[in-house]
N, C-alpha and C. Protein backbone atom coordinates (compact mmCIF):
# COMPACT_ATOMS: atom_id res chain seq x y z
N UNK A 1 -48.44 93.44 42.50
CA UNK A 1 -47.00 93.37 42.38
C UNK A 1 -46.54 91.94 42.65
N UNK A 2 -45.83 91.52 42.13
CA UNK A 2 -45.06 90.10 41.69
C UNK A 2 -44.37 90.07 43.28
N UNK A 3 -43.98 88.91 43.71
CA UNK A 3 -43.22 88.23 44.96
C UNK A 3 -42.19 88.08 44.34
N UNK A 4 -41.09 88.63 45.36
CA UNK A 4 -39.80 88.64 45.02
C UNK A 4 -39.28 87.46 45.19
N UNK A 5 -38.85 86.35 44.29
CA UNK A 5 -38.27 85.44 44.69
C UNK A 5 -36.85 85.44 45.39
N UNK A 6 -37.00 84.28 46.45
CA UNK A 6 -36.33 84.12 47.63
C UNK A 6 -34.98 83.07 46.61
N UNK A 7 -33.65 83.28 47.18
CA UNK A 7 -32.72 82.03 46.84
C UNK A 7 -33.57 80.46 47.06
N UNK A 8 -34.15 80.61 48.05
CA UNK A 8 -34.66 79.14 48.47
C UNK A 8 -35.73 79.08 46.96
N UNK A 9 -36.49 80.00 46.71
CA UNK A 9 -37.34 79.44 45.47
C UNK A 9 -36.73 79.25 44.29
N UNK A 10 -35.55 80.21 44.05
CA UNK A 10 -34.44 80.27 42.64
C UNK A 10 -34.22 78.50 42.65
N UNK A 11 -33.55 77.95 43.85
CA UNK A 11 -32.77 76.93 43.89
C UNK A 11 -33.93 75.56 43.93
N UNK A 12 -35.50 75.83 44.41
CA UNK A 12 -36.04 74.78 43.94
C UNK A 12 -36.62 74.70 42.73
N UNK A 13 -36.13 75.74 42.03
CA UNK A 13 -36.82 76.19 40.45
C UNK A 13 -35.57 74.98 40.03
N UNK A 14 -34.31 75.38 40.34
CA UNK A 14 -33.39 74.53 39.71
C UNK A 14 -33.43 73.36 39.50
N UNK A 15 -33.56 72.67 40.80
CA UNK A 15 -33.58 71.65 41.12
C UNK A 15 -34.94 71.05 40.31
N UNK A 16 -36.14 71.88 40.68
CA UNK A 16 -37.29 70.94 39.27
C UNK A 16 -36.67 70.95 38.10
N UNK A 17 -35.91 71.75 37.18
CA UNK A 17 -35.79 71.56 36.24
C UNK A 17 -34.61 70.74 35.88
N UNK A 18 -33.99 70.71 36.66
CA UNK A 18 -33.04 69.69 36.74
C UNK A 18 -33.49 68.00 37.02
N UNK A 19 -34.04 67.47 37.57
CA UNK A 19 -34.80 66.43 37.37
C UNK A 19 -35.46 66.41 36.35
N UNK A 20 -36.37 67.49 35.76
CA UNK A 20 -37.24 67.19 34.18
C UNK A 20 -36.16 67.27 33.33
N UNK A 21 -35.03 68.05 32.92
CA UNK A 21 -34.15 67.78 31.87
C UNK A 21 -33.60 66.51 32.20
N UNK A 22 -33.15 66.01 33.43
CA UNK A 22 -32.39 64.40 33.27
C UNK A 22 -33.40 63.58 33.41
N UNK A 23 -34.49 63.30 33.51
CA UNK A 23 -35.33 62.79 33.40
C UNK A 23 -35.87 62.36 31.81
N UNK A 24 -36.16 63.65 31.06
CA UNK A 24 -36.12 63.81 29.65
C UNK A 24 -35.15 62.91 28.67
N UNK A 25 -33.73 63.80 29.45
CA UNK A 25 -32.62 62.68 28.46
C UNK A 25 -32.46 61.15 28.99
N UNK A 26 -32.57 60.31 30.25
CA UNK A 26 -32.79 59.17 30.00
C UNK A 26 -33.66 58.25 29.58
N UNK A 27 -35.04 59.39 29.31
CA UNK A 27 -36.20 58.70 28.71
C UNK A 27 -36.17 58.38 27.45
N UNK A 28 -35.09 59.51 26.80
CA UNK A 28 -34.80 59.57 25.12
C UNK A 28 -34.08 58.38 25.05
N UNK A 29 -32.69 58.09 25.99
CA UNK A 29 -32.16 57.64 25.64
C UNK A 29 -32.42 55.86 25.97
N UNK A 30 -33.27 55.91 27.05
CA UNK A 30 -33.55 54.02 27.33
C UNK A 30 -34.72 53.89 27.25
N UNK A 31 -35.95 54.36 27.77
CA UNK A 31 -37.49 53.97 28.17
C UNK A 31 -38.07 54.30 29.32
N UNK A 32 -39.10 54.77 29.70
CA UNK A 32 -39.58 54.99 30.27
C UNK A 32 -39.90 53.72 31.67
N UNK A 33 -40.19 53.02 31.07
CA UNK A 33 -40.27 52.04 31.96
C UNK A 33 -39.15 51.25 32.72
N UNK A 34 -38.14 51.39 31.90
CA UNK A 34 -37.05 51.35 32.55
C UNK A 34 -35.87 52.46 33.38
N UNK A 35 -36.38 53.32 33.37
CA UNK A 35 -35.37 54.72 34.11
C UNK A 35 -36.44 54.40 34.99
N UNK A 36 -35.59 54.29 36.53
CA UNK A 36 -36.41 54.51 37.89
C UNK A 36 -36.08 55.59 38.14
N UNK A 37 -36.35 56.16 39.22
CA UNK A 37 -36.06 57.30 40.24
C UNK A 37 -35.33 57.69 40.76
N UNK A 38 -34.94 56.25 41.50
CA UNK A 38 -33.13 56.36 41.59
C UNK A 38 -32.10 56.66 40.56
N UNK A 39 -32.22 56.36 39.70
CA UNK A 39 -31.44 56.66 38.51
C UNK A 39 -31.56 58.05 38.25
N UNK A 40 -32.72 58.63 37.85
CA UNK A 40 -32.47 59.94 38.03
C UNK A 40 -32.07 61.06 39.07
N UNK A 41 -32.59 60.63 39.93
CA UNK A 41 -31.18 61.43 41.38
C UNK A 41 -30.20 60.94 41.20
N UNK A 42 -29.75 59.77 40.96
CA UNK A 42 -28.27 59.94 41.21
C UNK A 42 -27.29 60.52 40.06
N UNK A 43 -28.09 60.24 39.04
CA UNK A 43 -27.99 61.40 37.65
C UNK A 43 -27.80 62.86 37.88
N UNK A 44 -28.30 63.68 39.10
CA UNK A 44 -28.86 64.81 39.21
C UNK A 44 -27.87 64.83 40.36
N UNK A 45 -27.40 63.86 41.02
CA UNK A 45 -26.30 63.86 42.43
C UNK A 45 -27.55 64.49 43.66
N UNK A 46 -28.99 64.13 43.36
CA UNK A 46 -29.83 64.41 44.89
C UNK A 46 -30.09 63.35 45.50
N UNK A 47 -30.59 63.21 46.57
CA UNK A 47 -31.57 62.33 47.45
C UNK A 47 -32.68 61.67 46.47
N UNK A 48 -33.06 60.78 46.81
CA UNK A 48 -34.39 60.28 46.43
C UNK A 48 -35.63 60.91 46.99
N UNK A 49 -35.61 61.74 47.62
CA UNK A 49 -36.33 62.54 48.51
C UNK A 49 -36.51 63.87 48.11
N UNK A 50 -35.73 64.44 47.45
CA UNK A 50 -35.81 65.45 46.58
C UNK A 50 -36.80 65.07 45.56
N UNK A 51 -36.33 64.27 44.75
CA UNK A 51 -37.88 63.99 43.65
C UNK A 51 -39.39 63.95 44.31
N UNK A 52 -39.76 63.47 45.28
CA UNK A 52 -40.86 63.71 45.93
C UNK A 52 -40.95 64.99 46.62
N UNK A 53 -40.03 65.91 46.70
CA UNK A 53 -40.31 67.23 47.06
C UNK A 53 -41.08 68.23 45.56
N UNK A 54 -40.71 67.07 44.46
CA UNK A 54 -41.26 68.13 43.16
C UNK A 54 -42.22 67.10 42.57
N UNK A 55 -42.15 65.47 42.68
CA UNK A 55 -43.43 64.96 41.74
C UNK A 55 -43.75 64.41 43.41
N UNK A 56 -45.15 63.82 42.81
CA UNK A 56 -45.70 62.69 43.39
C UNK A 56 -45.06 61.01 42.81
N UNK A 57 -44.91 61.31 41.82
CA UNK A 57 -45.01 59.72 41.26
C UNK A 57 -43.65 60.26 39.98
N UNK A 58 -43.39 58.93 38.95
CA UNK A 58 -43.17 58.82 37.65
C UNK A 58 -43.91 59.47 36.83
N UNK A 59 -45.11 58.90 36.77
CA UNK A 59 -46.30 59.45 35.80
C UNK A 59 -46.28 60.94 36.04
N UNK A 60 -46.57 61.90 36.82
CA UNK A 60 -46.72 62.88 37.78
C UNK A 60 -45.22 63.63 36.82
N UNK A 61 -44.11 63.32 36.88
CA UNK A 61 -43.13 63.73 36.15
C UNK A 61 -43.00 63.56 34.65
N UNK A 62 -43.69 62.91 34.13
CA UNK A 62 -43.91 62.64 32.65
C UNK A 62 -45.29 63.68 32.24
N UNK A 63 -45.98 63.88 33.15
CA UNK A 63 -46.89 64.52 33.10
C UNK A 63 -46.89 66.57 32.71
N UNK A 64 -45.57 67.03 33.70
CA UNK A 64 -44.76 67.89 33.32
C UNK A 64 -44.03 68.16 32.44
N UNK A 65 -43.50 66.94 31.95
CA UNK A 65 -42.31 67.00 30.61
C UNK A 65 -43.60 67.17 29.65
N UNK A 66 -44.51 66.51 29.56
CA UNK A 66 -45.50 66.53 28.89
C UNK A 66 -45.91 68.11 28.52
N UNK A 67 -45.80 68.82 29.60
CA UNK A 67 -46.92 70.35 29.50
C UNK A 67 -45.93 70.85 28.55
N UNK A 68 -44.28 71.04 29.56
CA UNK A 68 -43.52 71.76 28.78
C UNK A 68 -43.48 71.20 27.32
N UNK A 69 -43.10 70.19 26.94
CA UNK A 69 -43.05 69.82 25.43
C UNK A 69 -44.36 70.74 24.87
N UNK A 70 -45.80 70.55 25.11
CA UNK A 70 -46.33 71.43 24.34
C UNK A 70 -46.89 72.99 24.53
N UNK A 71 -45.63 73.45 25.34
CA UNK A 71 -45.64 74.53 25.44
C UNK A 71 -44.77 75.00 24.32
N UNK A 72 -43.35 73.96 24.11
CA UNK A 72 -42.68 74.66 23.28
C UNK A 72 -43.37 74.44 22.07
N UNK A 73 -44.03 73.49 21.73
CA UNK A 73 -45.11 73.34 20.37
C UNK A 73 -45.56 74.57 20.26
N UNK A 74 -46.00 75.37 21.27
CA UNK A 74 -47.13 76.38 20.93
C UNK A 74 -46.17 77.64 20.24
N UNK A 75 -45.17 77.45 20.46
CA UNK A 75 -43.86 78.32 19.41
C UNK A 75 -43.79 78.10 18.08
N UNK A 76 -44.39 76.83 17.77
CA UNK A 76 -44.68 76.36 16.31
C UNK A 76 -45.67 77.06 15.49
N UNK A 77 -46.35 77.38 16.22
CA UNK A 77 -48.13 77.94 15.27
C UNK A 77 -47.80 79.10 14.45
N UNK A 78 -48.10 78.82 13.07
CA UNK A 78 -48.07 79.89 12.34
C UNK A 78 -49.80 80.44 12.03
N UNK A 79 -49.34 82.08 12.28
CA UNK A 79 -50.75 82.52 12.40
C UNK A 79 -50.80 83.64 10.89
N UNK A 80 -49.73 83.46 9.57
CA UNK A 80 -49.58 84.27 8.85
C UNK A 80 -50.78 84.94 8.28
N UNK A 81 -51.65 85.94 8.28
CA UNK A 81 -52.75 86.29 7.52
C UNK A 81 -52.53 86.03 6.17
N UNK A 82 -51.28 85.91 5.56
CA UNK A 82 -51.45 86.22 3.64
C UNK A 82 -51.06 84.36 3.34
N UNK A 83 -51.06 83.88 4.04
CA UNK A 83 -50.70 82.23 4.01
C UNK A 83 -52.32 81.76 3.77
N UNK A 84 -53.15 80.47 3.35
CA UNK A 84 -54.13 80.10 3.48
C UNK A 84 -54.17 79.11 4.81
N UNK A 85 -55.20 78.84 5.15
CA UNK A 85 -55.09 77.97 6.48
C UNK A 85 -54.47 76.64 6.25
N UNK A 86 -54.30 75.98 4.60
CA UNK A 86 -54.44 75.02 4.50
C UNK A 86 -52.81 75.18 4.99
N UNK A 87 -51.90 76.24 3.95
CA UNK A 87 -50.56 76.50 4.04
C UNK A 87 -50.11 76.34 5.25
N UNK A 88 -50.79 77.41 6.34
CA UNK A 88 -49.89 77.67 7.88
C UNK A 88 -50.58 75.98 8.21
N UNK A 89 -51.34 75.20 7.95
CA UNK A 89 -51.23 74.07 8.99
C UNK A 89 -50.37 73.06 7.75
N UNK A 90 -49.66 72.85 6.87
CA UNK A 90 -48.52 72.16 6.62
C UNK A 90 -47.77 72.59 6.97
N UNK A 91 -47.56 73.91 7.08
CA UNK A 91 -46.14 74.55 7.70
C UNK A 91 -45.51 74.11 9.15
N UNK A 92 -46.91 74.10 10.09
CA UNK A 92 -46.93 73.23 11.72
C UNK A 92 -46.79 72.10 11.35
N UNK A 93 -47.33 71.26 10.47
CA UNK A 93 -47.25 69.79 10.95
C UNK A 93 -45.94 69.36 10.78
N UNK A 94 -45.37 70.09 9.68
CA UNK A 94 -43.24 70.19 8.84
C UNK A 94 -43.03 70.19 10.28
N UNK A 95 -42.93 71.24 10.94
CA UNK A 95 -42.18 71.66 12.26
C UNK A 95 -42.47 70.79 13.14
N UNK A 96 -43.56 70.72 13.54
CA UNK A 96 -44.20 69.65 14.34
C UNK A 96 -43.56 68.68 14.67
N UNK A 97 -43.55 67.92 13.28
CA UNK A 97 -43.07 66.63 13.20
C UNK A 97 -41.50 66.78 13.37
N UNK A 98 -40.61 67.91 12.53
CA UNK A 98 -39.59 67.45 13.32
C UNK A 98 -39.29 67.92 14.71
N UNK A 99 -39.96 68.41 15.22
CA UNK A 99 -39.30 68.96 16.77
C UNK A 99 -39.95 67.16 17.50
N UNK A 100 -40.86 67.05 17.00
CA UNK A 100 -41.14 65.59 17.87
C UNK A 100 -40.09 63.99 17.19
N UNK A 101 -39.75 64.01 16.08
CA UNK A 101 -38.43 63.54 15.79
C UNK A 101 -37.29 64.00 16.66
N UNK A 102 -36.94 64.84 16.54
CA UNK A 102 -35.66 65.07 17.80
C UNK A 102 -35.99 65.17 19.06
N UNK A 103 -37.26 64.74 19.58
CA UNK A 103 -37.57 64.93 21.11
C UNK A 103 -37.17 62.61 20.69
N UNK A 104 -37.44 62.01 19.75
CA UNK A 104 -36.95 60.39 19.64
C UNK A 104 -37.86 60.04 19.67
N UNK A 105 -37.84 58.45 19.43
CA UNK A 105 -38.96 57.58 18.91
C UNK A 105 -39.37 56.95 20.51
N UNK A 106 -38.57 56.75 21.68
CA UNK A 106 -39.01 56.37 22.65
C UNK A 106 -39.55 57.03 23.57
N UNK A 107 -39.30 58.48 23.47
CA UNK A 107 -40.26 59.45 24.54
C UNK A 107 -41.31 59.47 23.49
N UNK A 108 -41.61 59.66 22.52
CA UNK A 108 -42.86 60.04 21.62
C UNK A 108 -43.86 58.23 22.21
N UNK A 109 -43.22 57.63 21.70
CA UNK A 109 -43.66 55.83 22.19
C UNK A 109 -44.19 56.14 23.92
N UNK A 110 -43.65 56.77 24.96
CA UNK A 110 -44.38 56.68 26.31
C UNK A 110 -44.92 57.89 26.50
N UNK A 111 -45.08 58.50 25.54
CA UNK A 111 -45.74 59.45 25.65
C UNK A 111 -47.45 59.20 25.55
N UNK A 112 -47.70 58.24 24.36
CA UNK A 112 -48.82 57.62 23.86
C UNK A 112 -49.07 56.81 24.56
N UNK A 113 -48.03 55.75 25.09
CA UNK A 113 -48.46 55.08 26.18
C UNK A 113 -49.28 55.46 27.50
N UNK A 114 -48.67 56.32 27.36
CA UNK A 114 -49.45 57.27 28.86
C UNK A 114 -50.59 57.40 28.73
N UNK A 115 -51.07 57.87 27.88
CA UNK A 115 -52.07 58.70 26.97
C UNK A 115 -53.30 57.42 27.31
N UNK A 116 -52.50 56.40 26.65
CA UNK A 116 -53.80 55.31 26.45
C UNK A 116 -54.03 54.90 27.58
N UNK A 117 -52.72 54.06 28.60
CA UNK A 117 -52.41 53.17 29.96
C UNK A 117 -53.25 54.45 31.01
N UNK A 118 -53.14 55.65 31.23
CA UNK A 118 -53.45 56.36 32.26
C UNK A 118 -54.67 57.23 31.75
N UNK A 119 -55.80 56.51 30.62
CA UNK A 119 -56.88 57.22 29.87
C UNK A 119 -56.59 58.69 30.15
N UNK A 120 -55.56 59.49 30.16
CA UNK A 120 -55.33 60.81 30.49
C UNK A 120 -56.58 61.96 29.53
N UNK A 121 -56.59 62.38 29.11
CA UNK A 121 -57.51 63.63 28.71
C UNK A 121 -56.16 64.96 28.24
N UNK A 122 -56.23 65.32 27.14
CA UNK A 122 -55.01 65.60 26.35
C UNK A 122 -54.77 67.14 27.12
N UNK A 123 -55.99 67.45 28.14
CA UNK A 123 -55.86 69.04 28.58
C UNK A 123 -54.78 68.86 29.76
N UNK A 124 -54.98 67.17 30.15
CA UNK A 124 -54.14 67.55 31.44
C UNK A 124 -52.65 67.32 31.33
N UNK A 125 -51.87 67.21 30.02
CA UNK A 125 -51.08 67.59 29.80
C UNK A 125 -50.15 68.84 28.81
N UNK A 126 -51.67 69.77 28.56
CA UNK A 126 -51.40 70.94 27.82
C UNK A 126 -51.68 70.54 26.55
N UNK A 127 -52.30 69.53 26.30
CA UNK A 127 -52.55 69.26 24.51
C UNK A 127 -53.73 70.44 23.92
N UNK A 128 -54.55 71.16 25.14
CA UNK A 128 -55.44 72.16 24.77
C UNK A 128 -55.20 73.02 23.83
N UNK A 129 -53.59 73.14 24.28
CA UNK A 129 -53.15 74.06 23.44
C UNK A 129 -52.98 73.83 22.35
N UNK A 130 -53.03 73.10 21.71
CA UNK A 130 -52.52 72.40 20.29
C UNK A 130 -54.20 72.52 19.50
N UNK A 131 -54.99 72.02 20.37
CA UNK A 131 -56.69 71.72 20.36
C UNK A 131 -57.08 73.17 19.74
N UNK A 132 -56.76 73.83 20.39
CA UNK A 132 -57.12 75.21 20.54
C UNK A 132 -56.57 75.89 18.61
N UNK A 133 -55.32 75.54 18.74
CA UNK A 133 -54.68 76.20 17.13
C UNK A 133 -55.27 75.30 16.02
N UNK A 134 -55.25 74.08 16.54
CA UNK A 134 -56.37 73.56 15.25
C UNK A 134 -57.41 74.03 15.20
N UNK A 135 -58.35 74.06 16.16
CA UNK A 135 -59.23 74.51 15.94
C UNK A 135 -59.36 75.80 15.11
N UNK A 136 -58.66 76.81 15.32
CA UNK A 136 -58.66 77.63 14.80
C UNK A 136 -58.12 78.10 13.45
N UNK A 137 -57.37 76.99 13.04
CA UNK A 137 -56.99 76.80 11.50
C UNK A 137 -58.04 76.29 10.68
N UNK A 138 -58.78 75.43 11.48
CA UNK A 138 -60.00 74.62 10.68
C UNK A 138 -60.79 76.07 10.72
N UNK A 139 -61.78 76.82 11.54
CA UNK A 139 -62.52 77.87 11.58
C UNK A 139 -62.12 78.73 10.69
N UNK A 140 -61.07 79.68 10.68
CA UNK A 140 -60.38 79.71 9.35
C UNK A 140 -60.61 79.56 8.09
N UNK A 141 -60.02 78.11 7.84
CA UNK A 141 -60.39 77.44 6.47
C UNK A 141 -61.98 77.39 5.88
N UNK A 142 -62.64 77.26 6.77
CA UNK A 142 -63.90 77.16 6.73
C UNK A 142 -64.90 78.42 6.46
N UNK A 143 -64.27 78.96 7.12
CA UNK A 143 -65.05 80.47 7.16
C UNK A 143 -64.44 80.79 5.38
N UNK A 144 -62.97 80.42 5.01
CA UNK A 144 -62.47 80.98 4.02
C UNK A 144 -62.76 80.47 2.60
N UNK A 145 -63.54 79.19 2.83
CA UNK A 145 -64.50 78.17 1.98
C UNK A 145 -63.21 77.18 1.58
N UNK A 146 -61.75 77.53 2.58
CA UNK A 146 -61.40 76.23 1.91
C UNK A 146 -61.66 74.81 2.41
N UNK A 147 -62.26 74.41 3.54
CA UNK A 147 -63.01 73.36 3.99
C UNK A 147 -64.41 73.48 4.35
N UNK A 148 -65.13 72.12 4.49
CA UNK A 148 -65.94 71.27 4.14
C UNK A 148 -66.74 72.46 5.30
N UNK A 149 -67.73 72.72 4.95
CA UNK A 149 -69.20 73.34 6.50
C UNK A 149 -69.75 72.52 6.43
N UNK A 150 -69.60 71.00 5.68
CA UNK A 150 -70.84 70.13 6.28
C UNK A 150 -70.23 69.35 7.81
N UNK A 151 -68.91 69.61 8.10
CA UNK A 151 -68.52 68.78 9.51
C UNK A 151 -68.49 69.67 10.41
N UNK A 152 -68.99 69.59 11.32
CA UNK A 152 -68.06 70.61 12.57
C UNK A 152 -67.14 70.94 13.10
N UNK A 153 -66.69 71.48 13.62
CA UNK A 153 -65.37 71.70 14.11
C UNK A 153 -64.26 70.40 14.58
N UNK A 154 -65.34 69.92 15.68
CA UNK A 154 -65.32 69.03 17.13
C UNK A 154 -64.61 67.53 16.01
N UNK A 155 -65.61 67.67 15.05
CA UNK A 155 -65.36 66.43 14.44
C UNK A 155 -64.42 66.42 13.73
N UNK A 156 -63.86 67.66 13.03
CA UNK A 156 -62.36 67.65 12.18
C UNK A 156 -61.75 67.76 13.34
N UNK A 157 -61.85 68.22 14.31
CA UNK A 157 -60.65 68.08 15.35
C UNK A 157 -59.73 66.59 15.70
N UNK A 158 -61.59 65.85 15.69
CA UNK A 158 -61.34 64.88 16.17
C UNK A 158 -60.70 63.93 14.74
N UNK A 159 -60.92 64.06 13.70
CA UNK A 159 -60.51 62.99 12.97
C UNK A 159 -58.41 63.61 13.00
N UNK A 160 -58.77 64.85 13.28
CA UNK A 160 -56.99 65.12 12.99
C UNK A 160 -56.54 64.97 14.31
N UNK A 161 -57.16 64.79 15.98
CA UNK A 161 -56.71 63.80 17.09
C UNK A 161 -56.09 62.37 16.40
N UNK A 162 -56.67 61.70 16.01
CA UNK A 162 -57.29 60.33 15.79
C UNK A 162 -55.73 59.96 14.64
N UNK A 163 -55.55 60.65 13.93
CA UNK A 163 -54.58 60.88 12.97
C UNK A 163 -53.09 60.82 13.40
N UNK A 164 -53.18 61.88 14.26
CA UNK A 164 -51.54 62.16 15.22
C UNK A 164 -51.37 61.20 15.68
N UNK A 165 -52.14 60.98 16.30
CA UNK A 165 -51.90 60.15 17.69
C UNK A 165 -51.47 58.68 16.69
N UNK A 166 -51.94 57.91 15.95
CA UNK A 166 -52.18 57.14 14.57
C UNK A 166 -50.56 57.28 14.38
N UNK A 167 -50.18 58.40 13.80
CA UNK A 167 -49.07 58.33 13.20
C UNK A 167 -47.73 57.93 14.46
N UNK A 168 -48.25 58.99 15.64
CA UNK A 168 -46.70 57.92 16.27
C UNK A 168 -47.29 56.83 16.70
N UNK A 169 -48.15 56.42 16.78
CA UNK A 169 -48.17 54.89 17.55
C UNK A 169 -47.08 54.08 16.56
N UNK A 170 -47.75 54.55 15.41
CA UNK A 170 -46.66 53.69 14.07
C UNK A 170 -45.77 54.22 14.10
N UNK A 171 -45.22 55.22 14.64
CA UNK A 171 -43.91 55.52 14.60
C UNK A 171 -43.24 54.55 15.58
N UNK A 172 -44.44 54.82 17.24
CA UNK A 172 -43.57 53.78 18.02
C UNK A 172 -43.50 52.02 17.95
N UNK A 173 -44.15 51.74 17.14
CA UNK A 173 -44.65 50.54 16.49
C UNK A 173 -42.96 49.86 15.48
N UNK A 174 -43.28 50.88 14.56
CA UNK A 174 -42.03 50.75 13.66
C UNK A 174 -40.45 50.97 13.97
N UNK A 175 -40.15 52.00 14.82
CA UNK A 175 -39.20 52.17 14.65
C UNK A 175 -38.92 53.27 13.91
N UNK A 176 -37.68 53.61 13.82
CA UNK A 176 -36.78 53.87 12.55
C UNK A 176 -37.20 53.65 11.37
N UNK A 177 -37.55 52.73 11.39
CA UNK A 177 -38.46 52.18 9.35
C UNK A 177 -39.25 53.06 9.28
N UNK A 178 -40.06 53.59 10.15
CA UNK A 178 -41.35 54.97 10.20
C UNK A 178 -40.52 56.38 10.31
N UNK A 179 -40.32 56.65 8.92
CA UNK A 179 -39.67 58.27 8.61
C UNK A 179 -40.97 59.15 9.37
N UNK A 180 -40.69 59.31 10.43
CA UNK A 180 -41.75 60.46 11.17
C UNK A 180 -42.23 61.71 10.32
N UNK A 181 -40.78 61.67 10.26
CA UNK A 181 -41.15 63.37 9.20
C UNK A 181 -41.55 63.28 8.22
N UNK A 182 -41.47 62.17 7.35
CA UNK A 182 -41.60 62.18 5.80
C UNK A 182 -43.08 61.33 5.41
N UNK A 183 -43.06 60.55 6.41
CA UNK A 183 -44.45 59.71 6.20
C UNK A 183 -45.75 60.07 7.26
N UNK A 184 -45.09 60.51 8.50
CA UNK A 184 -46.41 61.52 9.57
C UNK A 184 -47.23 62.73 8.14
N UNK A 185 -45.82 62.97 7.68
CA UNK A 185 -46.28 64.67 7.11
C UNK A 185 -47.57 64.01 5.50
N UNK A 186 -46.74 63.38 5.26
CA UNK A 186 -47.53 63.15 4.14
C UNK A 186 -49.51 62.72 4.23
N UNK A 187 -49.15 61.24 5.65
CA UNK A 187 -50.63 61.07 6.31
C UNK A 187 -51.44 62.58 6.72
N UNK A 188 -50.89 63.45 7.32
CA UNK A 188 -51.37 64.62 7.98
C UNK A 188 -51.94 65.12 7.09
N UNK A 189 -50.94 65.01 5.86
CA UNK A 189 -51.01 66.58 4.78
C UNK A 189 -52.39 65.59 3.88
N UNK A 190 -52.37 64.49 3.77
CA UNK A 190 -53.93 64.23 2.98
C UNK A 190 -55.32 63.94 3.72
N UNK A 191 -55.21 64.30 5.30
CA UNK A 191 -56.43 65.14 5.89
C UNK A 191 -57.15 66.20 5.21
N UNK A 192 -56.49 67.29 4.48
CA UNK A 192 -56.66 68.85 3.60
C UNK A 192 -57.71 68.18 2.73
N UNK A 193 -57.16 66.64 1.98
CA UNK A 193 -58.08 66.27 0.58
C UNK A 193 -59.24 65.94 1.79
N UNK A 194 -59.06 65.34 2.33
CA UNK A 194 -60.27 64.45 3.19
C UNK A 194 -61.39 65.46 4.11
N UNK A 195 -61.05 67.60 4.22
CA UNK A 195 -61.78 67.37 5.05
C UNK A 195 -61.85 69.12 4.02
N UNK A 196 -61.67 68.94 2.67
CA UNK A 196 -62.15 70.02 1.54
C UNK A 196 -63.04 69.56 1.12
């Protein structure tokens, strides 16, 4: 049986999520490297002391925004049986790409930063999950003869890692001049020729 939550746990539920949503929107809106800590409590009207009651660090809080973002990804996966694998994975990368367009070009930009600056490992911010639905679109396809059985899994995984990650750097690279949606989708979508 589940623990009844106490007001005291309701109200530090709040309070985390209240730092990750203002946290979120000044990251969209200035940089990561520039929103301190202070700025976000006093955004939030807490102590500076409160944020160390829920992160350790900056990173530590980017690290969370991180899970949740691809938690809500995992709302993306289309698992249609009468679709081909090739179909349901253009259908994710469409969505994909724009839910990570409206998350902006500067959280997507320190997001990668992180990635590279803190050699992170994509599980410890929930990218498994993403790992996991490719994988299983490729297995899929494969089993269904519409891709290649001479690669393995590990290795189409990895060339469509290698790809994403590729496309926002140039997104965070470019700017605005880099149509996320229109030019991510297109790079993504001629992986299909590259791995039939």
């Amino acid at each position: 049986m589940a623990k009844k939550q106490t007001l005291r746990d309701v109200q530090a539920q709040e309070t985390y999520n209240k730092l990750l949503d203002m946290s979120m929107h000044l990251m969209k809106k200035y940089d990561y490297t520039k929103v301190t800590i202070s700025q976000i409590c006093d955004a939030c009207g807490y102590a500076k002391g409160t944020f160390y009651n829920h992160f350790n660090s900056k990173i530590d809080m980017l690290f969370e925004i991180s899970i949740q973002q691809n938690i809500k990804v995992s709302k993306l996966f289309v698992y249609d049986k009468d679709k081909s694998a090739s179909e349901c994975y253009l259908e994710f990368v469409n969505s994909y790409l724009k839910f990570v367009k409206i998350n902006g070009n500067i959280f997507s930009k320190n997001i990668v930063m992180m990635l590279l600056s803190e050699s992170m490992t994509g599980e410890k911010i929930g990218l498994s999950i993403q790992k996991d639905y490719i994988l299983y679109l490729l297995d899929r396809g494969k089993n269904e003869g519409e891709f290649s059985k001479e690669t393995s899994l590990e290795e189409l995984y990895n060339l469509w890692r290698a790809t994403i990650i590729g496309v926002f750097a140039l997104w965070g690279i470019e700017g605005e001049r880099y149509d996320v949606v229109k030019d991510g989708y297109n790079t993504l979508a001629n992986l299909i020729k590259v791995i039939t």
